[in-house]
Protein backbone atom coordinates (compact mmCIF):
# COMPACT_ATOMS: atom_id res chain seq x y z
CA UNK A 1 -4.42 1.20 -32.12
CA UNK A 2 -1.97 3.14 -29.62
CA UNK A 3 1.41 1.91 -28.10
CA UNK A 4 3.61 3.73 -25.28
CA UNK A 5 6.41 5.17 -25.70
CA UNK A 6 8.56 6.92 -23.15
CA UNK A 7 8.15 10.08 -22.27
CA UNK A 8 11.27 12.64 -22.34
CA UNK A 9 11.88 15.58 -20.38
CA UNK A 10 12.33 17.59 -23.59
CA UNK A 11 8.36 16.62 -24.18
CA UNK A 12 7.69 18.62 -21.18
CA UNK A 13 6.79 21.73 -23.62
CA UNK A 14 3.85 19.42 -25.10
CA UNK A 15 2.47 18.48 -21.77
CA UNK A 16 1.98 22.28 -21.27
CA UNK A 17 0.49 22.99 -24.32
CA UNK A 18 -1.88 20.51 -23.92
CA UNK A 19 -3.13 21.22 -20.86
CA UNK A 20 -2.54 25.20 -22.13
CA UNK A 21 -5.77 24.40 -24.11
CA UNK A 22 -7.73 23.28 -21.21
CA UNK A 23 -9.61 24.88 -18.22
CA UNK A 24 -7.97 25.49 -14.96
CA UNK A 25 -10.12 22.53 -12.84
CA UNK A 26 -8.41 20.17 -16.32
CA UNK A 27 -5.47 20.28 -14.56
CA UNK A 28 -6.51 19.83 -11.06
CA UNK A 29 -8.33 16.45 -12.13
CA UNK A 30 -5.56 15.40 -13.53
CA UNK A 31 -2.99 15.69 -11.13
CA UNK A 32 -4.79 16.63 -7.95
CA UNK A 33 -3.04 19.65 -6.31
CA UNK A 34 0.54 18.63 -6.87
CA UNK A 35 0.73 21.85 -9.68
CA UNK A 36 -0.58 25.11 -10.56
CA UNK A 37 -2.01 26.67 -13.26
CA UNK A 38 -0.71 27.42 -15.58
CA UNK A 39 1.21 24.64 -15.73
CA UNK A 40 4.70 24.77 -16.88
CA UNK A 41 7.91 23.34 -17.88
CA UNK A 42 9.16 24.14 -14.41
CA UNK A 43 6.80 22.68 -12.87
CA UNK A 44 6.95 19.15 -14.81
CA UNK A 45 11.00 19.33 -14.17
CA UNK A 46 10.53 20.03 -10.01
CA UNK A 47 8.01 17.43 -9.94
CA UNK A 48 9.96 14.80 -11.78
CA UNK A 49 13.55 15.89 -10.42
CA UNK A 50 14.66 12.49 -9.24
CA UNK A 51 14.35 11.07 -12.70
CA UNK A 52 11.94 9.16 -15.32
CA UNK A 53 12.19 6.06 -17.08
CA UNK A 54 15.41 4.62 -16.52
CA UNK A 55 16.04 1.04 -14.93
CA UNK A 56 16.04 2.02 -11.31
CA UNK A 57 13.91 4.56 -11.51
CA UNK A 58 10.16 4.61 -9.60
CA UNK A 59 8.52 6.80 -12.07
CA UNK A 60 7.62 5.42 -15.89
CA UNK A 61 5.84 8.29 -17.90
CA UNK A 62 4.64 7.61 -21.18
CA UNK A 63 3.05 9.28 -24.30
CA UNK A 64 0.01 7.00 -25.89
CA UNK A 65 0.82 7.34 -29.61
CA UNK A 66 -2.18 7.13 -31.99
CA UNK A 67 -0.64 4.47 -34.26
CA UNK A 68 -2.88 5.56 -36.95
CA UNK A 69 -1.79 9.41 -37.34
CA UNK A 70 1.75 8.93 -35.33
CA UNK A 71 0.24 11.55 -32.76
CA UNK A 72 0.54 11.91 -29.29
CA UNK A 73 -2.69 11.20 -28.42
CA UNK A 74 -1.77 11.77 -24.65
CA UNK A 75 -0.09 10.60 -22.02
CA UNK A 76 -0.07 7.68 -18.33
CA UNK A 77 2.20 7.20 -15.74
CA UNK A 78 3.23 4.48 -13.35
CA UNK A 79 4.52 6.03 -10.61
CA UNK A 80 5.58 4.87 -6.94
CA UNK A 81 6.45 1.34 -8.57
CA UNK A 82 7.59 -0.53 -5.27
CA UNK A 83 9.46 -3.96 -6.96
CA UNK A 84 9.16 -5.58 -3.75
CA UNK A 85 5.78 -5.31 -2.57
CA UNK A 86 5.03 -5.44 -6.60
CA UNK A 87 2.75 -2.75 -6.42
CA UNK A 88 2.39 0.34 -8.63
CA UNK A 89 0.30 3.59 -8.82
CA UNK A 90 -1.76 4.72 -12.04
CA UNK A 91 -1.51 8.46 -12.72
CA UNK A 92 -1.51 11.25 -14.69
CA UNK A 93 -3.31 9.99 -17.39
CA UNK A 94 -4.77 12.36 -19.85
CA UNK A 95 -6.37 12.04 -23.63
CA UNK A 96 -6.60 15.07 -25.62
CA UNK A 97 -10.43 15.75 -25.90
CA UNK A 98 -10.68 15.17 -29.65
CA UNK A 99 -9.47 11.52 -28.91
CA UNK A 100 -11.76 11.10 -26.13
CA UNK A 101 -14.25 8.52 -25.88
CA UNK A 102 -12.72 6.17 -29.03
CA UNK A 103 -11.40 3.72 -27.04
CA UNK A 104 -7.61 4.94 -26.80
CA UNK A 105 -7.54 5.03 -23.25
CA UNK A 106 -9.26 1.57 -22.89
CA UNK A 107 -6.05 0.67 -25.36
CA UNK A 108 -3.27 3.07 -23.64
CA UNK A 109 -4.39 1.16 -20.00
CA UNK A 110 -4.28 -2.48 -21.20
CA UNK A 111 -0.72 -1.83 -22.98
CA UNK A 112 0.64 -0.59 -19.49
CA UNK A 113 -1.11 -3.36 -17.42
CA UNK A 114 0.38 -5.64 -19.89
CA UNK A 115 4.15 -3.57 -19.58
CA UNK A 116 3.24 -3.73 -15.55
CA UNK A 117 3.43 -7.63 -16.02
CA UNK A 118 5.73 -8.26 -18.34
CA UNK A 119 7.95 -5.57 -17.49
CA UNK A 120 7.63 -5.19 -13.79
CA UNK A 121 6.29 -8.01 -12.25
CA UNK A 122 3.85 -5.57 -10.62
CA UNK A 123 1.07 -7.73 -8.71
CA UNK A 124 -0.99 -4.92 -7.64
CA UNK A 125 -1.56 -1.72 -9.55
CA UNK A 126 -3.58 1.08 -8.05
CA UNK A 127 -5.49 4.62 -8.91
CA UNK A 128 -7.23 7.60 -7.97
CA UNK A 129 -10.11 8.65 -10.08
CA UNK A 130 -12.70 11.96 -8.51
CA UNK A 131 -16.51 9.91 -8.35
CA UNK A 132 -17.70 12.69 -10.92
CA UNK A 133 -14.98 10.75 -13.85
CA UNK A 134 -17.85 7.88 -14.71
CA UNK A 135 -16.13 7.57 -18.45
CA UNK A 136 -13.06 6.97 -16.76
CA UNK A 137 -14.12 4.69 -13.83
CA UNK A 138 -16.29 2.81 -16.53
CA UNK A 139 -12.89 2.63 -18.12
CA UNK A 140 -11.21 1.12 -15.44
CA UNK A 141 -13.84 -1.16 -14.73
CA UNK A 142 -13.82 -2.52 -18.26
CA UNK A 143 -10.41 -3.98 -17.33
CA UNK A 144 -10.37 -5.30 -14.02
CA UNK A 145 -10.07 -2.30 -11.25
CA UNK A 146 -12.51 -2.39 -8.62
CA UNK A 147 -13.38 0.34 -6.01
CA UNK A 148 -11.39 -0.15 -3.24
CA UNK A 149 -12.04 2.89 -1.08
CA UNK A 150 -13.70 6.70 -0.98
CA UNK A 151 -11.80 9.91 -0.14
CA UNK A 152 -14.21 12.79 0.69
CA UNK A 153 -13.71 16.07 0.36
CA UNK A 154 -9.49 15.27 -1.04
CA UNK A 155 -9.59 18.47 -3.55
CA UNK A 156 -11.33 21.90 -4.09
CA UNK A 157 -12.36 22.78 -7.04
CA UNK A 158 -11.87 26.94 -8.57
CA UNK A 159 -15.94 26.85 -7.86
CA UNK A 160 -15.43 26.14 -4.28
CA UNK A 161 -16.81 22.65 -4.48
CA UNK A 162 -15.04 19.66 -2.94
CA UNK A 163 -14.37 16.62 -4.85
CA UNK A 164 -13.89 12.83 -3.45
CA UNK A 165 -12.18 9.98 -4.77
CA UNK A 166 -12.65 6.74 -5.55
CA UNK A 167 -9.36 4.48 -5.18
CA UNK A 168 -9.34 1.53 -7.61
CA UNK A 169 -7.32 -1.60 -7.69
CA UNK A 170 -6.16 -4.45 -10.34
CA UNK A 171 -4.61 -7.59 -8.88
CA UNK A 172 -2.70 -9.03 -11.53
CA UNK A 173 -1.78 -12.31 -9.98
């Protein structure tokens, strides 16, 4: 159905379309406050300035290809991958809305727990996920992760409300 491929910095451009098409508080869910809108190119290449996808490197960002059409059908990271402790963070994962709710995230997550695994050794993986997200905590659920904690009040939204967290976790051993 999907498979992950890595993402390269001259993709950039297609992260900021995508998220071009979406509402301000689109981008905030997705990567908490760490950008602006709108986001840009910039942006992606500050954020990411110590490096992506090679062997030593902390941060693995990946585009979910739709196997079906060849499309980029969005995009996950594993980010803050600590070999040692064999832990990993979940982030910045994003489906484009016409691909929502088919089952391609269910399908991009289990391909990088599996990578996490195989290709890691990763014991522990972990996420963020605002309380509001029930398709994507039902999601996570569906393959493991269990609420570990709540984070009140952890990001405004452009409406003035505050939104809390739920952090997940998947022991793979």
């Amino acid at each position: 159905m999907v498979r992950l491929e890595c993402l390269s910095e001259d993709e950039f451009s297609m992260v900021v379309e995508w998220f071009g098409r979406e509402k301000p508080d689109m981008l905030l869910q997705w990567a908490g406050p760490t950008f602006t809108y709108p986001l840009t190119v910039e942006q992606l290449l500050d954020h990411y300035s110590e490096g992506i996808n090679h062997e030593r490197s902390r941060t693995f960002v990946y585009k979910i290809m739709d196997e079906s059409t060849g499309e980029a059908a969005g995009m996950i990271q594993l980010g803050r991958i600590d070999r040692t402790a064999g832990t990993a963070v979940v982030g910045r994962f994003w489906i484009q809305e016409h691909l929502r709710h088919k089952g391609v995230g269910t399908a991009a997550l289990r391909n990088l727990i599996d990578k996490a695994v195989r290709e890691f050794q990763l014991r522990q993986l972990i996420l963020r996920v605002f309380d509001f997200n029930l398709p994507a905590i039902k999601c996570y659920e569906k393959l493991g992760f269990r609420i570990w904690a709540r984070n009140d009040k952890v990001c405004q939204a452009s409406n003035g409300e505050w939104w809390s967290e739920y952090e997940m976790r998947l022991m793979l051993d």
